[in-house]
PDB file of N, CA and C in Angstrom:
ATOM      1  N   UNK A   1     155.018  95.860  41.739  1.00  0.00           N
ATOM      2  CA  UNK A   1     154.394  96.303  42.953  1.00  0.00           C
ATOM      3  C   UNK A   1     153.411  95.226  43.418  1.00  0.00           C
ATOM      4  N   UNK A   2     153.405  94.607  44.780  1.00  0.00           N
ATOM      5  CA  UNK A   2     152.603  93.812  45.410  1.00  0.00           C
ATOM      6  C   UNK A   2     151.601  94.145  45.838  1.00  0.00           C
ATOM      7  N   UNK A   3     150.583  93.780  45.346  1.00  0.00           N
ATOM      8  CA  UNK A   3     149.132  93.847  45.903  1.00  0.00           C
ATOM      9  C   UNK A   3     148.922  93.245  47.389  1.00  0.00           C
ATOM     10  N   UNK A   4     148.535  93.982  48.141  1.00  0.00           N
ATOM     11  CA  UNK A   4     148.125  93.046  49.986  1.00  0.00           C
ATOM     12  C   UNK A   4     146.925  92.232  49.228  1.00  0.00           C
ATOM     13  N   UNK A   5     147.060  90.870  50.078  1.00  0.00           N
ATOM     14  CA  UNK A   5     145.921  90.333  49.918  1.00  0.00           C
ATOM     15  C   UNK A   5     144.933  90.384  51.337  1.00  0.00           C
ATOM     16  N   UNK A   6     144.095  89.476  51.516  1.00  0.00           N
ATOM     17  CA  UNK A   6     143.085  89.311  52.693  1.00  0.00           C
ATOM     18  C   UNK A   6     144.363  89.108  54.000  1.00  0.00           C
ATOM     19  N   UNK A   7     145.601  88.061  53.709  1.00  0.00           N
ATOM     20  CA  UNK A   7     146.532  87.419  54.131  1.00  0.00           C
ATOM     21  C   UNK A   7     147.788  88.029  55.160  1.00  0.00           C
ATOM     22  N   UNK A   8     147.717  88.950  54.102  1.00  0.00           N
ATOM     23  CA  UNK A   8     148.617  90.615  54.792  1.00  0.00           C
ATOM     24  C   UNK A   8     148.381  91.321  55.492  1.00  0.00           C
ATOM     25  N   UNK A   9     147.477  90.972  55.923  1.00  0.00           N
ATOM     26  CA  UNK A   9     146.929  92.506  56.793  1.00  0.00           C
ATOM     27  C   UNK A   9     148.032  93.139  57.952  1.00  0.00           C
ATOM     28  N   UNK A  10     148.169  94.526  57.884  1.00  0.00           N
ATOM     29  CA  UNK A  10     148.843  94.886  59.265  1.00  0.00           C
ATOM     30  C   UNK A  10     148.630  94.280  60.250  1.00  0.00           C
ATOM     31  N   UNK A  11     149.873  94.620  61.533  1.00  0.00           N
ATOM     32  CA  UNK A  11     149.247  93.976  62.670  1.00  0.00           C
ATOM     33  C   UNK A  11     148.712  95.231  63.524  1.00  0.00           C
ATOM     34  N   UNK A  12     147.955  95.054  64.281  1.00  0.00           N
ATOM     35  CA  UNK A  12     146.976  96.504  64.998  1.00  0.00           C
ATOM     36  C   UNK A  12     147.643  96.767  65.726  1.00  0.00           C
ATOM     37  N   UNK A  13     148.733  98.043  65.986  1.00  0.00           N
ATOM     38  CA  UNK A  13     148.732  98.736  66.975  1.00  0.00           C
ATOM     39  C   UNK A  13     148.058  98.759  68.008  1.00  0.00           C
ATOM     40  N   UNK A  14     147.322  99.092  68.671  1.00  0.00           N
ATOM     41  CA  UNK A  14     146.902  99.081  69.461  1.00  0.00           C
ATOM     42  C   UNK A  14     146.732  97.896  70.413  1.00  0.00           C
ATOM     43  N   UNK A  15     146.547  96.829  69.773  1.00  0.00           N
ATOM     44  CA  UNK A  15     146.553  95.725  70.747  1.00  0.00           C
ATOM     45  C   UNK A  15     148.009  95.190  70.592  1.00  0.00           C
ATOM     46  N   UNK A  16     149.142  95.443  70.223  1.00  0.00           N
ATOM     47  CA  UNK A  16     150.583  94.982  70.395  1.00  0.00           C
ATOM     48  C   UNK A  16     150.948  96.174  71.250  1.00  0.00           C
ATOM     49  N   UNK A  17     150.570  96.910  71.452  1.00  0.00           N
ATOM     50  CA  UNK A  17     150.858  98.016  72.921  1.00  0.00           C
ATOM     51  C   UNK A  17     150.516  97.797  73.888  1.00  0.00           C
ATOM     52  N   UNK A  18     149.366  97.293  73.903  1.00  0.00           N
ATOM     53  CA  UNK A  18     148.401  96.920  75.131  1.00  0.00           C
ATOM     54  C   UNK A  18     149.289  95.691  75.595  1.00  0.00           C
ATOM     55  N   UNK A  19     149.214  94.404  74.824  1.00  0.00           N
ATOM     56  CA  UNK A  19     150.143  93.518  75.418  1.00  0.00           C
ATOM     57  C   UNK A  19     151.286  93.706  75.965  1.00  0.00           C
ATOM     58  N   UNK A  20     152.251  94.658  75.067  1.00  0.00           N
ATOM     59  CA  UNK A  20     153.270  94.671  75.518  1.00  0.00           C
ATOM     60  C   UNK A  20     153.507  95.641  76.869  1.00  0.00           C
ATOM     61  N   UNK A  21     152.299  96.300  77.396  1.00  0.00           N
ATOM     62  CA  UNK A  21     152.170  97.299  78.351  1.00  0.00           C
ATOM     63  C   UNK A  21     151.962  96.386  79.467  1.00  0.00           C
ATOM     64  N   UNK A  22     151.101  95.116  79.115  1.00  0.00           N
ATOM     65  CA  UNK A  22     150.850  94.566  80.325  1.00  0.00           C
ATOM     66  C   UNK A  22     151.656  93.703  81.114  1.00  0.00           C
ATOM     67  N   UNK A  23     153.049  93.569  80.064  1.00  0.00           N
ATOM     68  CA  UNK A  23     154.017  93.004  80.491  1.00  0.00           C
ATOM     69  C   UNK A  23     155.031  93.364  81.626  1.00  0.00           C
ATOM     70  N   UNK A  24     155.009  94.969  81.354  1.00  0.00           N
ATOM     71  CA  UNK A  24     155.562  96.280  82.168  1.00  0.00           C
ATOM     72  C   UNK A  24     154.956  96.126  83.813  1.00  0.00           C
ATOM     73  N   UNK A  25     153.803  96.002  83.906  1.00  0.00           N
ATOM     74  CA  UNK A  25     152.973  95.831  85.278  1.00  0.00           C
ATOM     75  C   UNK A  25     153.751  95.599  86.008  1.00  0.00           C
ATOM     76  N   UNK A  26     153.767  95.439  87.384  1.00  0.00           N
ATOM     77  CA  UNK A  26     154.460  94.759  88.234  1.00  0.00           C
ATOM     78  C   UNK A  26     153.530  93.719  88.727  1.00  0.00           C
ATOM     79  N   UNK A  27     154.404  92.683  89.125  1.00  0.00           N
ATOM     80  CA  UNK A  27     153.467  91.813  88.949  1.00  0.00           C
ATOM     81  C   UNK A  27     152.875  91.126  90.563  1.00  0.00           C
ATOM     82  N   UNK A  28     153.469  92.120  91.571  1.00  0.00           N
ATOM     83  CA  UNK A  28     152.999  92.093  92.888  1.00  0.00           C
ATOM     84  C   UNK A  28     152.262  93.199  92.893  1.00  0.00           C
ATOM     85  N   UNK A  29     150.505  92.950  92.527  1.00  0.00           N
ATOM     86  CA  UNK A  29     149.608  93.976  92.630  1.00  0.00           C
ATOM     87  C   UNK A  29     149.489  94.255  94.122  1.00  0.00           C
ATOM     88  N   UNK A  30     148.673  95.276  94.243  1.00  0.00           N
ATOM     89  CA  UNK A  30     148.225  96.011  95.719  1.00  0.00           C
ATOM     90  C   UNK A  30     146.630  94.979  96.355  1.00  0.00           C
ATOM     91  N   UNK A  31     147.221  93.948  97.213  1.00  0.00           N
ATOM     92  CA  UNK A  31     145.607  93.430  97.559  1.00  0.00           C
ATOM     93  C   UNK A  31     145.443  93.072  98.536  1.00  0.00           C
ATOM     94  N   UNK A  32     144.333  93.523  99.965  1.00  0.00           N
ATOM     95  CA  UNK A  32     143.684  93.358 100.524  1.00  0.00           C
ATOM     96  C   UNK A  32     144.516  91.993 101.379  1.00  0.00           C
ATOM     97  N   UNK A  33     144.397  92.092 102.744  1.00  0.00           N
ATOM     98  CA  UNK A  33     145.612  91.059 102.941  1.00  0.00           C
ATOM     99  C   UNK A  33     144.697  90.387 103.852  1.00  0.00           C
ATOM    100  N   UNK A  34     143.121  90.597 104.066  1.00  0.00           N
ATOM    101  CA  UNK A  34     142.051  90.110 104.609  1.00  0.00           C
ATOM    102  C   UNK A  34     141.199  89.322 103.642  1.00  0.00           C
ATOM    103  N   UNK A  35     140.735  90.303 102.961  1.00  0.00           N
ATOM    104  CA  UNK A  35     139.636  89.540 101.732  1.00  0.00           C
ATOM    105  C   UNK A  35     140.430  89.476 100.090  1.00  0.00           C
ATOM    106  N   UNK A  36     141.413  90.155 100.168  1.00  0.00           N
ATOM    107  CA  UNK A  36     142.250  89.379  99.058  1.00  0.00           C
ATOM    108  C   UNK A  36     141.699  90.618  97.477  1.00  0.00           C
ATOM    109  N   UNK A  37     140.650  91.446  98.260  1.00  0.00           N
ATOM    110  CA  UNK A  37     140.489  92.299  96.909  1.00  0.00           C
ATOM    111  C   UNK A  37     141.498  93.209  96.113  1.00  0.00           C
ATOM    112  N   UNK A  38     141.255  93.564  94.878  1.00  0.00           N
ATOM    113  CA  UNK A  38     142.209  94.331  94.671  1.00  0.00           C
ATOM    114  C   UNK A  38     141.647  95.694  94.824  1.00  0.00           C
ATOM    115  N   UNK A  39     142.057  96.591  95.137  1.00  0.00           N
ATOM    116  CA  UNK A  39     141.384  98.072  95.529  1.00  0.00           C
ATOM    117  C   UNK A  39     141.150  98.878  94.472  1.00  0.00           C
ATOM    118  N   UNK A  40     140.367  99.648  94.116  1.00  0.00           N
ATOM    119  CA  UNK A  40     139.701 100.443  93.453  1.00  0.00           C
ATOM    120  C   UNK A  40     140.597 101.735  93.905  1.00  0.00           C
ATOM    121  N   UNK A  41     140.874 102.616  92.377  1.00  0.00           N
ATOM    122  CA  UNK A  41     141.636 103.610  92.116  1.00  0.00           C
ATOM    123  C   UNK A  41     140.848 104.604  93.274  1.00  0.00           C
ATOM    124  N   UNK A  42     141.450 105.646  94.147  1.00  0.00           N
ATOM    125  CA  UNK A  42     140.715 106.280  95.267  1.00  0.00           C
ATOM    126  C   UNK A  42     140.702 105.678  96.420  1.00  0.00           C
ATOM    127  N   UNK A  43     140.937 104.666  96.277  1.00  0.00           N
ATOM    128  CA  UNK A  43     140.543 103.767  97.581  1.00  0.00           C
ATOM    129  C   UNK A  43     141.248 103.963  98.229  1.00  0.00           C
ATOM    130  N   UNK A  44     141.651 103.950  99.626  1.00  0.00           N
ATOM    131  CA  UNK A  44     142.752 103.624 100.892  1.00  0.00           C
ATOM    132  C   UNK A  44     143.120 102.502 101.075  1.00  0.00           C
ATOM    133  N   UNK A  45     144.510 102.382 101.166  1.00  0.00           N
ATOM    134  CA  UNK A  45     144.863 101.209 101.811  1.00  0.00           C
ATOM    135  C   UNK A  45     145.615 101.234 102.981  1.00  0.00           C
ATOM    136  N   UNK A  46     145.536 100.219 104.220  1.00  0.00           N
ATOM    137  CA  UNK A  46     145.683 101.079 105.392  1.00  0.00           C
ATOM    138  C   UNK A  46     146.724  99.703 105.950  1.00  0.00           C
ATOM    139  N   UNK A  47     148.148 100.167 106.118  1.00  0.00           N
ATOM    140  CA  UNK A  47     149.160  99.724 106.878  1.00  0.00           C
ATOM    141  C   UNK A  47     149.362  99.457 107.821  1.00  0.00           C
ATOM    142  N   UNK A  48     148.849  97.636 108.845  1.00  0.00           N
ATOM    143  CA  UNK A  48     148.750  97.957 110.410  1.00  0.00           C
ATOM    144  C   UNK A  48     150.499  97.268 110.735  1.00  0.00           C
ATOM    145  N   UNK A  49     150.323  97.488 111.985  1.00  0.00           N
ATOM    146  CA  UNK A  49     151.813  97.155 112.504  1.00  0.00           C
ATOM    147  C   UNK A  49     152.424  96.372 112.128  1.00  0.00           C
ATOM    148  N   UNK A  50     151.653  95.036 111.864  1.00  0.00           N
ATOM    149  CA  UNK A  50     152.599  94.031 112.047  1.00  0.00           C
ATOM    150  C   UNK A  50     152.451  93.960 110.088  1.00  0.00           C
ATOM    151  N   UNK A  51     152.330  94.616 109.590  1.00  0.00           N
ATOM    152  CA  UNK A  51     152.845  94.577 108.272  1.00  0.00           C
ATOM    153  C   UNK A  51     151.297  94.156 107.006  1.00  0.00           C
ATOM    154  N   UNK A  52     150.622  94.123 108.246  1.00  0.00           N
ATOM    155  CA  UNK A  52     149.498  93.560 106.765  1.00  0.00           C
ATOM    156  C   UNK A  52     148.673  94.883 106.344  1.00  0.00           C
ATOM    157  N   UNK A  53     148.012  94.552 105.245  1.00  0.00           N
ATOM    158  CA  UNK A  53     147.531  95.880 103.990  1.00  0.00           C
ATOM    159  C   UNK A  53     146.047  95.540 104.211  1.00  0.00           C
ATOM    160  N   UNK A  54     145.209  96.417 104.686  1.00  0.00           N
ATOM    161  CA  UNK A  54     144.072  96.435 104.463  1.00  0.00           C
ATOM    162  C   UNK A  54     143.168  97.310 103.580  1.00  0.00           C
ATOM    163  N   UNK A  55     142.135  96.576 102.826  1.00  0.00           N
ATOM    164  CA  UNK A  55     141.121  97.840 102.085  1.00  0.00           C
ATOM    165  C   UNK A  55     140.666  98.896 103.199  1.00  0.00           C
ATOM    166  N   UNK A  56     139.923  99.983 102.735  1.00  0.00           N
ATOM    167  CA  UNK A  56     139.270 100.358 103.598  1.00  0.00           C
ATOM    168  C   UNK A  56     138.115  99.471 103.968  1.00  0.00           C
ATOM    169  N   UNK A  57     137.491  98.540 103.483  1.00  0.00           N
ATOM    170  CA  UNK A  57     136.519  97.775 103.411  1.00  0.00           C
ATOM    171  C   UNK A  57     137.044  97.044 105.123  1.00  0.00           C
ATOM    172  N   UNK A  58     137.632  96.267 104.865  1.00  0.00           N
ATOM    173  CA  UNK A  58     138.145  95.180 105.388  1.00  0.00           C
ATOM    174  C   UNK A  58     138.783  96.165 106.952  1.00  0.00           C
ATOM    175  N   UNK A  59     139.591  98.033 106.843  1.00  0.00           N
ATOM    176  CA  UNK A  59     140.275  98.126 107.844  1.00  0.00           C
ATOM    177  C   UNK A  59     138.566  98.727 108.896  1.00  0.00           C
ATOM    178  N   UNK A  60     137.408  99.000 108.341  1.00  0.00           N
ATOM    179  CA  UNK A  60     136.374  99.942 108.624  1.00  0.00           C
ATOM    180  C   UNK A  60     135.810  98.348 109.550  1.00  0.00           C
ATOM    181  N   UNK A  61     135.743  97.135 108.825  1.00  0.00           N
ATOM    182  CA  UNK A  61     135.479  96.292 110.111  1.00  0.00           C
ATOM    183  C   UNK A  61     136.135  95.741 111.624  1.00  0.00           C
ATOM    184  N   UNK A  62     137.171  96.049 111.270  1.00  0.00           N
ATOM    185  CA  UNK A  62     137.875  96.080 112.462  1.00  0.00           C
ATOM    186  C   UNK A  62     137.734  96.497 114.095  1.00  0.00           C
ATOM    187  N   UNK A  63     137.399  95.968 115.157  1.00  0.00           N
ATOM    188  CA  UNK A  63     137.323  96.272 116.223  1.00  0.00           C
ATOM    189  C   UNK A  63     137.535  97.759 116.928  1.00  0.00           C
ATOM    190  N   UNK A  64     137.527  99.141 117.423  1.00  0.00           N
ATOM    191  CA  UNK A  64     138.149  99.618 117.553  1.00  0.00           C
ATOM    192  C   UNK A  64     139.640  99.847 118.095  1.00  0.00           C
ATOM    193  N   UNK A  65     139.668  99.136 119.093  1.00  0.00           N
ATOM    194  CA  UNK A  65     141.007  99.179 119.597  1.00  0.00           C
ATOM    195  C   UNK A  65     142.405  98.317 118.736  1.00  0.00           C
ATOM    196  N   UNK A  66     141.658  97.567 117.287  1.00  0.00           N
ATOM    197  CA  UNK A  66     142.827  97.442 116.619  1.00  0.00           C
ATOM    198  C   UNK A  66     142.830  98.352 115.247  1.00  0.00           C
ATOM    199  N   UNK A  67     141.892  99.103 114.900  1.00  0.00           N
ATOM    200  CA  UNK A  67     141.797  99.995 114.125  1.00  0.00           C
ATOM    201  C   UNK A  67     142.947 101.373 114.304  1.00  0.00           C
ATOM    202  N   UNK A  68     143.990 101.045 114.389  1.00  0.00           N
ATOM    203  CA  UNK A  68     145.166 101.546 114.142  1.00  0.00           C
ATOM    204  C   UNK A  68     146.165 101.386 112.817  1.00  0.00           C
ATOM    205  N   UNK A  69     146.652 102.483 112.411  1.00  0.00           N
ATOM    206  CA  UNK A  69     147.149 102.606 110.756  1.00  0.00           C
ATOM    207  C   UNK A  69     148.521 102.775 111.126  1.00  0.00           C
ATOM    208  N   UNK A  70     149.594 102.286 110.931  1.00  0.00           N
ATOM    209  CA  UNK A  70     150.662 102.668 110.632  1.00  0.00           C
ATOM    210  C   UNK A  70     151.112 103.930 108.970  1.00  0.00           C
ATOM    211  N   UNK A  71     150.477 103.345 108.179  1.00  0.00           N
ATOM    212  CA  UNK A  71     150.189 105.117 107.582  1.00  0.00           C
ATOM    213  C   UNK A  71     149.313 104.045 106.777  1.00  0.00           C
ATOM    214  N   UNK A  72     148.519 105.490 106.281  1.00  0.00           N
ATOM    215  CA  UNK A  72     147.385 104.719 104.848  1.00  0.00           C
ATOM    216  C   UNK A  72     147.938 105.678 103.576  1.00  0.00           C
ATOM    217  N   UNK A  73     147.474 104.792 102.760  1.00  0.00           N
ATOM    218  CA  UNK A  73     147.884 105.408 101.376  1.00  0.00           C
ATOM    219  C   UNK A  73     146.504 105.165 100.468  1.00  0.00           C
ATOM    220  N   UNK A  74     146.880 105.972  99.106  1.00  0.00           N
ATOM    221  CA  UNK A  74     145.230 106.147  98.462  1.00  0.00           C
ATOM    222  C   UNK A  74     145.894 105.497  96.777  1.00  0.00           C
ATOM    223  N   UNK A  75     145.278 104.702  96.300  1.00  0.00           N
ATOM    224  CA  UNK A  75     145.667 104.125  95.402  1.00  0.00           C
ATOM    225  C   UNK A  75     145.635 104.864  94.318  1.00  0.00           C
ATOM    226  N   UNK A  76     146.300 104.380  93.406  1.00  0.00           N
ATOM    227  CA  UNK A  76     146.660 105.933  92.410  1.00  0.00           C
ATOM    228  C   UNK A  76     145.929 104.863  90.982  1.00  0.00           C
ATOM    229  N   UNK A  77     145.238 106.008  89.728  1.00  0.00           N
ATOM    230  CA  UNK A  77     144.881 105.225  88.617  1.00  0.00           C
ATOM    231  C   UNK A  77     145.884 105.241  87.518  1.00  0.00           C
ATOM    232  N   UNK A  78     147.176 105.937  87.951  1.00  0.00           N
ATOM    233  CA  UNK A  78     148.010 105.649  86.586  1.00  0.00           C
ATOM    234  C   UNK A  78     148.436 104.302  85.935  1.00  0.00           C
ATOM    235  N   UNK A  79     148.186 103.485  86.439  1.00  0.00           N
ATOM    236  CA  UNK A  79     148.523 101.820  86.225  1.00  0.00           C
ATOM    237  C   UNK A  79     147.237 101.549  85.153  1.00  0.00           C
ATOM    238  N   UNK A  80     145.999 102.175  85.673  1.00  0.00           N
ATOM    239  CA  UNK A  80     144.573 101.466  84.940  1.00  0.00           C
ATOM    240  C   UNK A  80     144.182 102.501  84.159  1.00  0.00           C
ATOM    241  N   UNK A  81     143.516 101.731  83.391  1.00  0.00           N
ATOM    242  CA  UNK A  81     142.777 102.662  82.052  1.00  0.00           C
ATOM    243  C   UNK A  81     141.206 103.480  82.781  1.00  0.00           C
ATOM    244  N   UNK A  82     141.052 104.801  82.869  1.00  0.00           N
ATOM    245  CA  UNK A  82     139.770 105.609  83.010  1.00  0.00           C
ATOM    246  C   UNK A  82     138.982 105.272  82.256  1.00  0.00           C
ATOM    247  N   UNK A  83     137.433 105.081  82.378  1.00  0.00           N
ATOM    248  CA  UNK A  83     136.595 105.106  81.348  1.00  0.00           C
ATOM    249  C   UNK A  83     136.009 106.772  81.714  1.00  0.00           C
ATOM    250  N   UNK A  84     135.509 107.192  80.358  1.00  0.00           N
ATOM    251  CA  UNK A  84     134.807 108.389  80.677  1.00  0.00           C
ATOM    252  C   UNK A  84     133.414 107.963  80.047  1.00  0.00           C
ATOM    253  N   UNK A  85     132.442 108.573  81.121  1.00  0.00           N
ATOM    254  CA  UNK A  85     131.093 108.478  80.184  1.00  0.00           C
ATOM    255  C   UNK A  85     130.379 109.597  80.989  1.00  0.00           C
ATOM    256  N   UNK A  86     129.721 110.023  80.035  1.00  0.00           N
ATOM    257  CA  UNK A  86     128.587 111.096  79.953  1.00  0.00           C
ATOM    258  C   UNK A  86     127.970 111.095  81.451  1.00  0.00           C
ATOM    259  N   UNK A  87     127.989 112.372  82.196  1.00  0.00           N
ATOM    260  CA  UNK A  87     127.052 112.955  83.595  1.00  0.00           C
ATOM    261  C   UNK A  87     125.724 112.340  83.373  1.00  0.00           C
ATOM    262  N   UNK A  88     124.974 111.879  84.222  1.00  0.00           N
ATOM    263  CA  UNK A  88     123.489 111.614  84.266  1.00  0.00           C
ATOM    264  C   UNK A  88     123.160 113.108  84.757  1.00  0.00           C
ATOM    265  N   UNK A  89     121.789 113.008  83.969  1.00  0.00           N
ATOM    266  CA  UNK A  89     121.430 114.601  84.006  1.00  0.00           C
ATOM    267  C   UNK A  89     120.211 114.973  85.343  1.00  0.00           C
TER     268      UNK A  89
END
């Protein structure tokens, strides 16, 4: 019977998932077709005519009369990891 040494160690789960998860991504993220951000889970992203993607950031400066949406959509967090932390009281 073989003793593990220091040498052997398993390899961690957890970070050979993670890598191999991040491989899965697609690799045309959702970004801002003004300031180039990537949007925050909740956020809107707002579709104008001629095809470009705006944050809400970026569609809220907009002039009024080009502040028109061909549709908006709300970014979803199943792609990103939640942190949870404790309510301030």
């Amino acid at each position: 019977m073989a003793i593990r040494g220091e040498g052997d160690r398993m390899p961690d789960l957890a970070s050979i998932l993670v890598r191999s998860s991040i491989g899965t991504l697609p690799s045309t993220a959702v970004a801002c077709g003004d300031c180039r951000r990537t949007p925050l889970p909740g956020e809107r992203m707002h579709e104008l005519n001629g095809g470009r993607t705006l944050c809400e950031l970026c569609f809220a400066g907009l002039p009024e009369e080009r502040r028109v949406a061909v549709r908006s959509e709300r970014v979803h967090a199943s792609e990103r990891r939640l942190a949870v932390v404790p309510r301030a009281a």
